[in-house]
PDB file of N, CA and C in Angstrom:
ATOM      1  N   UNK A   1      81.130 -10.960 -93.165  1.00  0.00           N
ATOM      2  CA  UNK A   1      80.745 -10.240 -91.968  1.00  0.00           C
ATOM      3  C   UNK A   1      79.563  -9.335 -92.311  1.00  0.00           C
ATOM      4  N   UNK A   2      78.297  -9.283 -91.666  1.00  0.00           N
ATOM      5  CA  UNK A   2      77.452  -8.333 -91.533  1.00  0.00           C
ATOM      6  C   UNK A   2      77.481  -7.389 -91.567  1.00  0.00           C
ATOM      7  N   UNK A   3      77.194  -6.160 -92.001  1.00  0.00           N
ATOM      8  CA  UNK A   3      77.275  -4.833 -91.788  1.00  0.00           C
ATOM      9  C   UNK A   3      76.054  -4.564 -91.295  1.00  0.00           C
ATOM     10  N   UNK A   4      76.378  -3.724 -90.090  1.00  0.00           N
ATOM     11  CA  UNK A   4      74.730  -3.331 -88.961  1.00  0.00           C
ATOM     12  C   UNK A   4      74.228  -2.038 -89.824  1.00  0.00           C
ATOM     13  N   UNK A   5      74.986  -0.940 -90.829  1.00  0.00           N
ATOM     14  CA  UNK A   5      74.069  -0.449 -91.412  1.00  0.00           C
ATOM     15  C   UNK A   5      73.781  -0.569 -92.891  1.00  0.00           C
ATOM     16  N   UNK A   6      72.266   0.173 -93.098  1.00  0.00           N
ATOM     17  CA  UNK A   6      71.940  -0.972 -94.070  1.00  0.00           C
ATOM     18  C   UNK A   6      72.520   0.225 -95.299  1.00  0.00           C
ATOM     19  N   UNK A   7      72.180  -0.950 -96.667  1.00  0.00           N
ATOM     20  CA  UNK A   7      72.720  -0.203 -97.774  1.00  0.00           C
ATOM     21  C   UNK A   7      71.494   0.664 -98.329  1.00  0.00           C
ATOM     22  N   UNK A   8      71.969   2.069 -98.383  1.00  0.00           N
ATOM     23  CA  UNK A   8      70.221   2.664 -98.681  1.00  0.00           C
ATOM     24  C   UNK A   8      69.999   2.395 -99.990  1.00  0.00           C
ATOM     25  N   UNK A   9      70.449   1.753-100.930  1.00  0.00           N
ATOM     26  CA  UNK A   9      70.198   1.454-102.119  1.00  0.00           C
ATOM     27  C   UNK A   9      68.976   0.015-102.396  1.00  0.00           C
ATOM     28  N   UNK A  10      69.423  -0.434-100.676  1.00  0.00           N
ATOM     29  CA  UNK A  10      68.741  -1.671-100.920  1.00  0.00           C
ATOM     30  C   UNK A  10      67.208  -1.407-100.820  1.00  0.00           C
ATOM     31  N   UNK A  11      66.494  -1.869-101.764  1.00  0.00           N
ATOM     32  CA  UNK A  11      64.771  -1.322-101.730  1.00  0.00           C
ATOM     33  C   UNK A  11      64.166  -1.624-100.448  1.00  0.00           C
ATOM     34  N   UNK A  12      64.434  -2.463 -99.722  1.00  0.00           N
ATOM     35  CA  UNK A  12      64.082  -2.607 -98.237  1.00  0.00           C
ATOM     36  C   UNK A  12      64.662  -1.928 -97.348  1.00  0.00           C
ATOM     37  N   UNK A  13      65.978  -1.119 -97.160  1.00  0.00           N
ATOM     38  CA  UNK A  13      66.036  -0.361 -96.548  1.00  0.00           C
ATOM     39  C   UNK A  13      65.118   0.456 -95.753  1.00  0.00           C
ATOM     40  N   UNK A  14      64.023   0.775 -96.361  1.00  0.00           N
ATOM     41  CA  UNK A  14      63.016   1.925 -96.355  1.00  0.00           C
ATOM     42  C   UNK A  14      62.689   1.016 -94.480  1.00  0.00           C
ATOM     43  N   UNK A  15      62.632  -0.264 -95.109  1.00  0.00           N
ATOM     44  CA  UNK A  15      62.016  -0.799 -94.054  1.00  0.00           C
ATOM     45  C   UNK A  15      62.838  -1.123 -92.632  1.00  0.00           C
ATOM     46  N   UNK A  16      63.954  -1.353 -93.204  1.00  0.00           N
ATOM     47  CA  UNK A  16      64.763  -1.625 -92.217  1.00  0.00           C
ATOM     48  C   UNK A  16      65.281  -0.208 -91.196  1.00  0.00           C
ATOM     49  N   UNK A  17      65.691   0.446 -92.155  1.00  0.00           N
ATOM     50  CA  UNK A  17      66.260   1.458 -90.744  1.00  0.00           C
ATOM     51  C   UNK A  17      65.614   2.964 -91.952  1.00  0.00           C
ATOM     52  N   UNK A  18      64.276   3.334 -91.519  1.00  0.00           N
ATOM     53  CA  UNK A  18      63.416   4.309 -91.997  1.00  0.00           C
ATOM     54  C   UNK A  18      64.163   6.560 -92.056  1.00  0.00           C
ATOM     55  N   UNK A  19      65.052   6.182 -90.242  1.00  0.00           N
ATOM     56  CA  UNK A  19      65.958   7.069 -90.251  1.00  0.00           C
ATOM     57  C   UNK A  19      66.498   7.266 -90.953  1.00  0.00           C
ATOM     58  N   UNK A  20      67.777   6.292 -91.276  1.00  0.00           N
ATOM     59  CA  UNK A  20      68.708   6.520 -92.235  1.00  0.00           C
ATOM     60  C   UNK A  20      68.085   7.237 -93.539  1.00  0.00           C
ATOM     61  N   UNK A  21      67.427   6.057 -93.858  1.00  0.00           N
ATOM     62  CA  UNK A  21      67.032   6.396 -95.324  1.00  0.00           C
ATOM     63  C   UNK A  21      66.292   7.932 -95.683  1.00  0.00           C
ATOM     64  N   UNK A  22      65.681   8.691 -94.782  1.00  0.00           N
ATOM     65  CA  UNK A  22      65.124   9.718 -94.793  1.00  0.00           C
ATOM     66  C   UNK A  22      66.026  10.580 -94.553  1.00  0.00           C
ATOM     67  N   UNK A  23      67.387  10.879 -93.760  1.00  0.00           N
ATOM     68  CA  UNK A  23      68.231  11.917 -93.802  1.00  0.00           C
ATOM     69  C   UNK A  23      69.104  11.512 -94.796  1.00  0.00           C
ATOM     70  N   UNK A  24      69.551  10.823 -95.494  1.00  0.00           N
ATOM     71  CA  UNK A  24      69.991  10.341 -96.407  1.00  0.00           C
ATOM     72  C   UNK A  24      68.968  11.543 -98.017  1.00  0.00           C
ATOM     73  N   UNK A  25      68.154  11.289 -97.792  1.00  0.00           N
ATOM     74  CA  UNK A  25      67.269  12.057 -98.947  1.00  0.00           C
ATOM     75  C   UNK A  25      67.386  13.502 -98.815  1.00  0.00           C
ATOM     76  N   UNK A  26      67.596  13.846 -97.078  1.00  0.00           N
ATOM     77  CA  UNK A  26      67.356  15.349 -97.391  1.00  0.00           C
ATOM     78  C   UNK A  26      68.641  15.763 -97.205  1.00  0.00           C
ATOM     79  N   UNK A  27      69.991  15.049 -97.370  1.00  0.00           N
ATOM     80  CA  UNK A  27      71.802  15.791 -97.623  1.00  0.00           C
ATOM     81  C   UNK A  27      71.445  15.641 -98.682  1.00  0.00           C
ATOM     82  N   UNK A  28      70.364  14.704 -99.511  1.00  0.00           N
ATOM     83  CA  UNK A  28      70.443  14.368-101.029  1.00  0.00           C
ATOM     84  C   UNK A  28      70.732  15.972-101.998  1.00  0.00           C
ATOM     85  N   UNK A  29      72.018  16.009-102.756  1.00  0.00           N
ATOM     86  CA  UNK A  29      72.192  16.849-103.524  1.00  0.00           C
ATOM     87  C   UNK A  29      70.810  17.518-104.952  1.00  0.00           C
ATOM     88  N   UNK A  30      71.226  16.035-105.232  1.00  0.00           N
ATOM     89  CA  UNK A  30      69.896  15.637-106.622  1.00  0.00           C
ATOM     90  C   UNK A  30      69.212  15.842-106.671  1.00  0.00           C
ATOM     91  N   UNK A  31      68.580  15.304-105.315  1.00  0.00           N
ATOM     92  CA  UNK A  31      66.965  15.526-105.241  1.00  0.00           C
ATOM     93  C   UNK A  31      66.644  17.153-104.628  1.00  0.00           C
ATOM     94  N   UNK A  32      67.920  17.501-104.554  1.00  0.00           N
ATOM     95  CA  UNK A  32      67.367  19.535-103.906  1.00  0.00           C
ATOM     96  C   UNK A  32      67.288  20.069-104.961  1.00  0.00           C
ATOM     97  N   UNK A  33      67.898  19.663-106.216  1.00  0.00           N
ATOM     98  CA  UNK A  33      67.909  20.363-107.444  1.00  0.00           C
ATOM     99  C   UNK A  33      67.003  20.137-108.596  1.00  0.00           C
ATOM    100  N   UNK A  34      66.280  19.302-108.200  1.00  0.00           N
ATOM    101  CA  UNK A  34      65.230  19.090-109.008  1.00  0.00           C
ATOM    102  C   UNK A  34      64.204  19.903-108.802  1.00  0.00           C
ATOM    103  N   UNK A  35      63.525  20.601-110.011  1.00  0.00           N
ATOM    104  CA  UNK A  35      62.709  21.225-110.138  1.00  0.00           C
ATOM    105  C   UNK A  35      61.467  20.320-109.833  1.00  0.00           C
ATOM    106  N   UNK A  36      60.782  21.319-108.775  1.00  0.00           N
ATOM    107  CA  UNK A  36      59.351  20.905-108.373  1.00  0.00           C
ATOM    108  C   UNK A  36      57.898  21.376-108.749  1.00  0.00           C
ATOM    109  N   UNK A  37      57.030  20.814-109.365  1.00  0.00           N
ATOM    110  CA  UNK A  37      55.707  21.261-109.322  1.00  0.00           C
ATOM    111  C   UNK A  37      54.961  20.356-108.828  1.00  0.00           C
ATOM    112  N   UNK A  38      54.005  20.913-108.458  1.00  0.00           N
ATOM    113  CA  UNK A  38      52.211  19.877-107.639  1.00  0.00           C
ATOM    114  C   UNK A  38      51.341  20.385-108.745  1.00  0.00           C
ATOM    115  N   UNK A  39      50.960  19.088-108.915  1.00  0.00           N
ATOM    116  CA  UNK A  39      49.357  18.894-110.638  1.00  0.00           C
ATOM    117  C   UNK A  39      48.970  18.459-109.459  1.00  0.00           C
ATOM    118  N   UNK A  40      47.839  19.001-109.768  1.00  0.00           N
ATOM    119  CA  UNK A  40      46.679  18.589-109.449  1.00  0.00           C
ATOM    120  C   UNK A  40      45.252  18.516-110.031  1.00  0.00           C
ATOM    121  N   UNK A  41      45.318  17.285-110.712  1.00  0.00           N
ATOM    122  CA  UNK A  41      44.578  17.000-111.955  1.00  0.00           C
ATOM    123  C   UNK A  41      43.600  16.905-111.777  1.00  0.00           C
ATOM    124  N   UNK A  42      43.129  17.096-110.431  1.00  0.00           N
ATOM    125  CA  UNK A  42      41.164  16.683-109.920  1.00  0.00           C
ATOM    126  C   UNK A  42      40.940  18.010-109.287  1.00  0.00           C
ATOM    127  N   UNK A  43      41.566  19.707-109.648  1.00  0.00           N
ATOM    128  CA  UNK A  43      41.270  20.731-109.721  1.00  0.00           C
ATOM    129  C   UNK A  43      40.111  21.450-110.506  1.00  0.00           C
ATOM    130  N   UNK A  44      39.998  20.957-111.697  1.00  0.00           N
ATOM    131  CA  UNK A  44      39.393  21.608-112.372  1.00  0.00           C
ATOM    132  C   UNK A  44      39.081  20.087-113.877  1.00  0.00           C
ATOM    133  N   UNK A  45      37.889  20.485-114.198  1.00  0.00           N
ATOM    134  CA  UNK A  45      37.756  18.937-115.315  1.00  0.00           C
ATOM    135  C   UNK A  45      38.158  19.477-116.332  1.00  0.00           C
ATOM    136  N   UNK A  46      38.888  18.854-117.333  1.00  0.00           N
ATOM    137  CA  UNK A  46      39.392  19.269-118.568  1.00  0.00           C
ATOM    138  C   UNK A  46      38.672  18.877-119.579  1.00  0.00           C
ATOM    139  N   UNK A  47      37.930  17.723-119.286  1.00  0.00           N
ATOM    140  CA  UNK A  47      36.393  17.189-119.921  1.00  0.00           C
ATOM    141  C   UNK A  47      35.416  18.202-120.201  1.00  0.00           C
ATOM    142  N   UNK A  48      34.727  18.544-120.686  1.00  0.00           N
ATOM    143  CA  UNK A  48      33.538  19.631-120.468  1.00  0.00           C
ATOM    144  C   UNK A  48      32.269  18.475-119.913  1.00  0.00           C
ATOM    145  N   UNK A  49      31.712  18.825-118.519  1.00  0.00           N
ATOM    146  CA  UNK A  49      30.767  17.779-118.202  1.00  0.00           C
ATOM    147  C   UNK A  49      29.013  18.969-118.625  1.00  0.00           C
ATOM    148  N   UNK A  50      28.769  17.778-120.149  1.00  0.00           N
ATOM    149  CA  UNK A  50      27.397  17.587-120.206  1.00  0.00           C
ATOM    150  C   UNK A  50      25.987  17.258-118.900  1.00  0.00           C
ATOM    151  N   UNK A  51      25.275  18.125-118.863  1.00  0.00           N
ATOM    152  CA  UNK A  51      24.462  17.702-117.948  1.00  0.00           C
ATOM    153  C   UNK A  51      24.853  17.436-116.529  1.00  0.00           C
ATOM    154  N   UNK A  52      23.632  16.440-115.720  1.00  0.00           N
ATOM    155  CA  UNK A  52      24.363  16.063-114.612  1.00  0.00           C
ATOM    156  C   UNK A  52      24.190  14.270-114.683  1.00  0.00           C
ATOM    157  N   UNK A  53      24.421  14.148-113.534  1.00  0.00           N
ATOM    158  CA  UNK A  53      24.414  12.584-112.844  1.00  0.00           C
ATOM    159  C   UNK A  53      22.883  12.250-113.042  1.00  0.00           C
ATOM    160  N   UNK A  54      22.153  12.660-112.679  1.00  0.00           N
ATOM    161  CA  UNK A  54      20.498  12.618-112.978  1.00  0.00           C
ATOM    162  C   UNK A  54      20.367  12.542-114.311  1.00  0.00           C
ATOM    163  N   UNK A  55      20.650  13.380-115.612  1.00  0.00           N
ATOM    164  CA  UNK A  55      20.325  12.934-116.630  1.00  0.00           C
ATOM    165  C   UNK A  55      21.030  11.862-117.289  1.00  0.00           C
ATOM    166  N   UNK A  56      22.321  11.562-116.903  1.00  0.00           N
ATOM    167  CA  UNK A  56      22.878  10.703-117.657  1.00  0.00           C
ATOM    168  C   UNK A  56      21.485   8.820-117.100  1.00  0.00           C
ATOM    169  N   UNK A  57      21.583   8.890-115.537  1.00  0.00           N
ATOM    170  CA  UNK A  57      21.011   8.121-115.040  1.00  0.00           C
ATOM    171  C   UNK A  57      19.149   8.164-116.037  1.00  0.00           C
ATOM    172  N   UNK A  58      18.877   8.871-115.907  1.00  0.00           N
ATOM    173  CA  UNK A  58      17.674   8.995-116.685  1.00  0.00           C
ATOM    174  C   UNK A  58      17.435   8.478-117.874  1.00  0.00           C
ATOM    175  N   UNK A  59      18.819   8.934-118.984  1.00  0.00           N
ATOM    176  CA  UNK A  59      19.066   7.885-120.215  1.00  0.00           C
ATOM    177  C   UNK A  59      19.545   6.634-119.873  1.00  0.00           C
ATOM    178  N   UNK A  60      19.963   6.357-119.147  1.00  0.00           N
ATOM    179  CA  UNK A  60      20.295   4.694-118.905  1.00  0.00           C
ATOM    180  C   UNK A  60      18.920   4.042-118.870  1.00  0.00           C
ATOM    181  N   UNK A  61      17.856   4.291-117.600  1.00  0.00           N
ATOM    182  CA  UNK A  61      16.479   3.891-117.545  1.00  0.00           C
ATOM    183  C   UNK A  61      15.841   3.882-118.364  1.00  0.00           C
ATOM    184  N   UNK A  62      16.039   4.745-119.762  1.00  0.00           N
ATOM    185  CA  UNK A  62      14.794   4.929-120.585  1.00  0.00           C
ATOM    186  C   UNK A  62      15.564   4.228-122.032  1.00  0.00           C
ATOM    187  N   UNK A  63      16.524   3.533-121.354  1.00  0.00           N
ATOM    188  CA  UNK A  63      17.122   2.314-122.789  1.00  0.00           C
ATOM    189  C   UNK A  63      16.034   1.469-122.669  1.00  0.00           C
ATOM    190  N   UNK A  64      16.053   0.506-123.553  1.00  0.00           N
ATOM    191  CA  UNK A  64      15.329  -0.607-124.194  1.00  0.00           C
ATOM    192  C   UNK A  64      15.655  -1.643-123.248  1.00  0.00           C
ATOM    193  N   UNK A  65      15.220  -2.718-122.739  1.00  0.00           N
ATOM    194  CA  UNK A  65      15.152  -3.631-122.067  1.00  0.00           C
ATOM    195  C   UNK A  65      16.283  -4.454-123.031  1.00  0.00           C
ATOM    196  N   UNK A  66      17.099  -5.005-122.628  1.00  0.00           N
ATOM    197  CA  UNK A  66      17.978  -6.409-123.794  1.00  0.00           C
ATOM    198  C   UNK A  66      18.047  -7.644-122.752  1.00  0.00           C
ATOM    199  N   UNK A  67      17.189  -8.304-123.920  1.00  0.00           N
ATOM    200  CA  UNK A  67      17.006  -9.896-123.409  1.00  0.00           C
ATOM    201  C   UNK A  67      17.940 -10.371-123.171  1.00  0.00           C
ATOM    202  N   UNK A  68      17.855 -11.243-121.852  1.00  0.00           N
ATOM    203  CA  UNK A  68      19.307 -12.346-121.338  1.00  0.00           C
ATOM    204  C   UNK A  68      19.159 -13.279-122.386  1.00  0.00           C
ATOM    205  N   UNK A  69      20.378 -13.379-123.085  1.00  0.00           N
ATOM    206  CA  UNK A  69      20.719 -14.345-123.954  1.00  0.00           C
ATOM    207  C   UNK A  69      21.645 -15.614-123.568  1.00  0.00           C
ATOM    208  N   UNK A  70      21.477 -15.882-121.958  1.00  0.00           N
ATOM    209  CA  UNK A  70      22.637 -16.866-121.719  1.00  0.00           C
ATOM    210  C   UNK A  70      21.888 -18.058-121.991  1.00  0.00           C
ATOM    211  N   UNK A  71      22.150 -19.571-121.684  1.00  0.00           N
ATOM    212  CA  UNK A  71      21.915 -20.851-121.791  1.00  0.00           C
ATOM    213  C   UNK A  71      21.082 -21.270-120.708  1.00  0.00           C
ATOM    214  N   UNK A  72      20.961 -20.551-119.934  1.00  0.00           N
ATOM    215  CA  UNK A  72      20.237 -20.936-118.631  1.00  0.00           C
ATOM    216  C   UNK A  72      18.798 -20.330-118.697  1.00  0.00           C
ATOM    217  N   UNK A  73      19.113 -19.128-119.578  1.00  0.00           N
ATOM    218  CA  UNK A  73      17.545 -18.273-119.185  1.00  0.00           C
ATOM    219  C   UNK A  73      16.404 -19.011-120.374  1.00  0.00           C
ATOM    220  N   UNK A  74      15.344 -19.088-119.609  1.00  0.00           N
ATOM    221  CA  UNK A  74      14.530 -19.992-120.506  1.00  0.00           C
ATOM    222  C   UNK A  74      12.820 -19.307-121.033  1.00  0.00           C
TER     223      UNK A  74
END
């Protein structure tokens, strides 16, 4: 026999009945007790950026030409 509701375990759930599965998360015990933080890793660069976009582009242009070495170029 069918059961009309779905099992929220099942990974499609999400899809099938979106309600359920969302009040289901927020009686969620577990998930209230988990400690939360937000990274936000595109805050600040941890890289130190050399120069800008213009000079890097500038050394690319002022490389050496390198010959096509495929089978076709003649």
């Amino acid at each position: 026999m069918l059961s009309t509701t779905p099992n929220l375990a099942d990974p499609f759930a999400m899809l099938i009945a979106p309600e359920e599965v969302m009040n289901a998360i927020e009686r969620s015990d577990r998930l209230a007790r988990l400690q939360r933080r937000v990274y936000r890793p595109l805050d600040r660069p941890w890289i130190p950026v050399k120069g800008s976009a213009a000079d890097f582009d500038s050394e690319i242009d002022a490389e050496l030409e390198v010959p096509d070495l495929s089978d076709d170029a003649e």
